[in-house]
Protein backbone atom coordinates (compact mmCIF):
# COMPACT_ATOMS: atom_id res chain seq x y z
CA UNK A 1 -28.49 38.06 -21.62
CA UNK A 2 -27.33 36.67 -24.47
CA UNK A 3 -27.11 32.52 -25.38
CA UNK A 4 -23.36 31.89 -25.00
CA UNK A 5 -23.62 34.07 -21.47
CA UNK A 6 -26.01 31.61 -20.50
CA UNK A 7 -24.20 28.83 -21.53
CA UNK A 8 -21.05 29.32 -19.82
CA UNK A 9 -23.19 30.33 -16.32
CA UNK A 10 -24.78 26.81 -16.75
CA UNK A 11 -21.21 24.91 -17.51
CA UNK A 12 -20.25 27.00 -14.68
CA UNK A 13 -22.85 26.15 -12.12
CA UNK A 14 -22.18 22.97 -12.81
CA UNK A 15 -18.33 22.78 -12.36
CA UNK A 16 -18.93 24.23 -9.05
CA UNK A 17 -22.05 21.88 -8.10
CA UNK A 18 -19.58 18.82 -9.28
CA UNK A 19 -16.60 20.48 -7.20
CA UNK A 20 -18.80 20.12 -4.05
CA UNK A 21 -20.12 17.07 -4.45
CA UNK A 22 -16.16 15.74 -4.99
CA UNK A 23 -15.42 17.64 -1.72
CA UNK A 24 -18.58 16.11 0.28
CA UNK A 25 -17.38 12.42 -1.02
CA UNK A 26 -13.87 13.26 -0.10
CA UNK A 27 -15.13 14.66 3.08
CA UNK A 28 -17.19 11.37 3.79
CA UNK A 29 -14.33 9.03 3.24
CA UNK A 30 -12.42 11.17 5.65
CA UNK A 31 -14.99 10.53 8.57
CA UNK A 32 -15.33 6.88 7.29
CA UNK A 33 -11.34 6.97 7.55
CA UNK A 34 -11.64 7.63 11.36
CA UNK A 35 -10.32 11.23 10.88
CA UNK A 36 -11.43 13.48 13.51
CA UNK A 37 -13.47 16.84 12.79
CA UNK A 38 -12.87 20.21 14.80
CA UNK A 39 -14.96 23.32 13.42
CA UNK A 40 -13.41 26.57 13.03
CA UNK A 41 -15.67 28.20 15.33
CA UNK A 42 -13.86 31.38 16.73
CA UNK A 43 -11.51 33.66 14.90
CA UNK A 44 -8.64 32.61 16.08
CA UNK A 45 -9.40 28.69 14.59
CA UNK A 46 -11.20 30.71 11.60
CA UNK A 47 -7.26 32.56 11.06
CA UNK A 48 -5.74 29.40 11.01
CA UNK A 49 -7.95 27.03 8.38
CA UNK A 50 -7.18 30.29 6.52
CA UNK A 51 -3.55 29.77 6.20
CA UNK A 52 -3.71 26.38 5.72
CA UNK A 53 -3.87 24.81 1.85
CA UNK A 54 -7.49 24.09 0.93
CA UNK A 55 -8.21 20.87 0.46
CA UNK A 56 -5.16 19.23 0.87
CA UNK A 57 -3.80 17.54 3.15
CA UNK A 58 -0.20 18.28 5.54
CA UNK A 59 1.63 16.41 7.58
CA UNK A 60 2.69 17.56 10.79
CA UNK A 61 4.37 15.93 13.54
CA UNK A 62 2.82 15.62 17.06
CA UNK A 63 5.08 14.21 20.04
CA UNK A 64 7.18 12.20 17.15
CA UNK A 65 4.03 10.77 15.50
CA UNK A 66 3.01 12.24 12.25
CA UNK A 67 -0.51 13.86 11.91
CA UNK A 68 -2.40 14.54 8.85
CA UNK A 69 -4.40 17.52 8.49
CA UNK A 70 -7.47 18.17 5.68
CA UNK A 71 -8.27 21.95 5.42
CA UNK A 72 -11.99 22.49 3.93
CA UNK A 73 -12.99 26.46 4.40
CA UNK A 74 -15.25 25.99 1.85
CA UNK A 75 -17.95 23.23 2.82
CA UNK A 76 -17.62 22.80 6.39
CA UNK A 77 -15.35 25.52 7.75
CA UNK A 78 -12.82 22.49 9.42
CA UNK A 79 -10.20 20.77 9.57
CA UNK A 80 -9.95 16.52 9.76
CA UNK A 81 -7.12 15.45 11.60
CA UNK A 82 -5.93 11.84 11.25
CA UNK A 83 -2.80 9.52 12.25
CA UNK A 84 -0.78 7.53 10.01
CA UNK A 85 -3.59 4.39 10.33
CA UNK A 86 -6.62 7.06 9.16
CA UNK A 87 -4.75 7.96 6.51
CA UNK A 88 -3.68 4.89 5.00
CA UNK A 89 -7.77 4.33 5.37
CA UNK A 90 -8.21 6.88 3.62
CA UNK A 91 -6.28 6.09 0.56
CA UNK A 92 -7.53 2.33 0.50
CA UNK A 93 -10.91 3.91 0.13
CA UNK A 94 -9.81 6.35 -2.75
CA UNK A 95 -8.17 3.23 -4.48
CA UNK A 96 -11.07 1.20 -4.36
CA UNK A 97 -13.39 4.13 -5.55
CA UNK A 98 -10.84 4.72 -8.66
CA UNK A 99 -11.37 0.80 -9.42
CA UNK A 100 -15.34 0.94 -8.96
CA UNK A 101 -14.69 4.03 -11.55
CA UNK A 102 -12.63 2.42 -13.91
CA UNK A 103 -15.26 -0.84 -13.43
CA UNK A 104 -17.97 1.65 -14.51
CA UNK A 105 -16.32 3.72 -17.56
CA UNK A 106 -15.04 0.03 -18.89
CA UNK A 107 -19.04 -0.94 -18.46
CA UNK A 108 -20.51 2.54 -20.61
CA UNK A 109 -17.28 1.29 -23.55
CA UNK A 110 -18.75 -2.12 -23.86
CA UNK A 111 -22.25 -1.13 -23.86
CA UNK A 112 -21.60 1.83 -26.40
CA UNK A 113 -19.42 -0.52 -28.19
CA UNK A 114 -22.48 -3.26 -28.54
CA UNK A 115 -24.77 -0.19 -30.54
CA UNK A 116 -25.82 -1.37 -33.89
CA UNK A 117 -25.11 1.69 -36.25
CA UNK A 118 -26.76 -0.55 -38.96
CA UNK A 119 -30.44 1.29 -38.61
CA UNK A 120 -28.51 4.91 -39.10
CA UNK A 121 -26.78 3.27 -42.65
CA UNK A 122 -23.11 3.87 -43.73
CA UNK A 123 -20.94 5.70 -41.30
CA UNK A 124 -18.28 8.07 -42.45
CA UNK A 125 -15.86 9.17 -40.20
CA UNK A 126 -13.94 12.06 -41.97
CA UNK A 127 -9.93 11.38 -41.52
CA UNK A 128 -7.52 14.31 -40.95
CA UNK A 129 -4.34 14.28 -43.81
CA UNK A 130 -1.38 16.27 -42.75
């Protein structure tokens, strides 16, 4: 096999390693949410997380009420079911995760931001004319 065929497996690998991972969180906060798990365990539920979007969510309604649904054929083989009160949950928890994110990539700026390039000399950063 040659390097570069390598190379792209590994970047690959890990795309799909970091895909699950993002699922699994997702997955978690669901549960945390309150949203309710039911396994696709015969063919006919197995049919039906089939024609549903993968991980997304729908909306349904249910006796006038509306009722979110998370299809995940890929990790789990369910769906997570939710009303209007899970959801909302839900999306507080994805907000506050985006602000512990931005918290942390603001953190790595300052620190990189603090590195003394004085021990590596003069830096010259080449400037593109058009």
């Amino acid at each position: 096999m040659k390097l570069p065929s390598i190379a792209a497996l590994a970047l690959v690998s890990l795309a799909v390693a970091g895909c699950v991972t993002e699922t699994e969180n997702k997955e978690n906060m669901l549960s945390a949410a309150g949203f309710q798990v039911r396994m696709a365990d015969t063919p006919t539920k197995v049919a039906s997380l089939k024609s549903l979007p993968p991980h997304q969510f729908i909306v349904q309604n249910k006796d006038g009420q509306p009722v979110y649904i998370y299809a995940d054929p890929t990790v789990c083989g369910c769906i997570y079911y939710g009303n209007q009160s899970n959801f909302q949950s839900y999306q507080q928890m994805v907000f506050q995760q985006q602000i512990v994110s931005q918290e942390q990539m603001t953190a790595m700026i300052n620190q990189q931001a603090a590195f003394d390039f004085g021990a590596w000399g003069p830096m010259v950063v080449p400037v593109d004319v058009y």
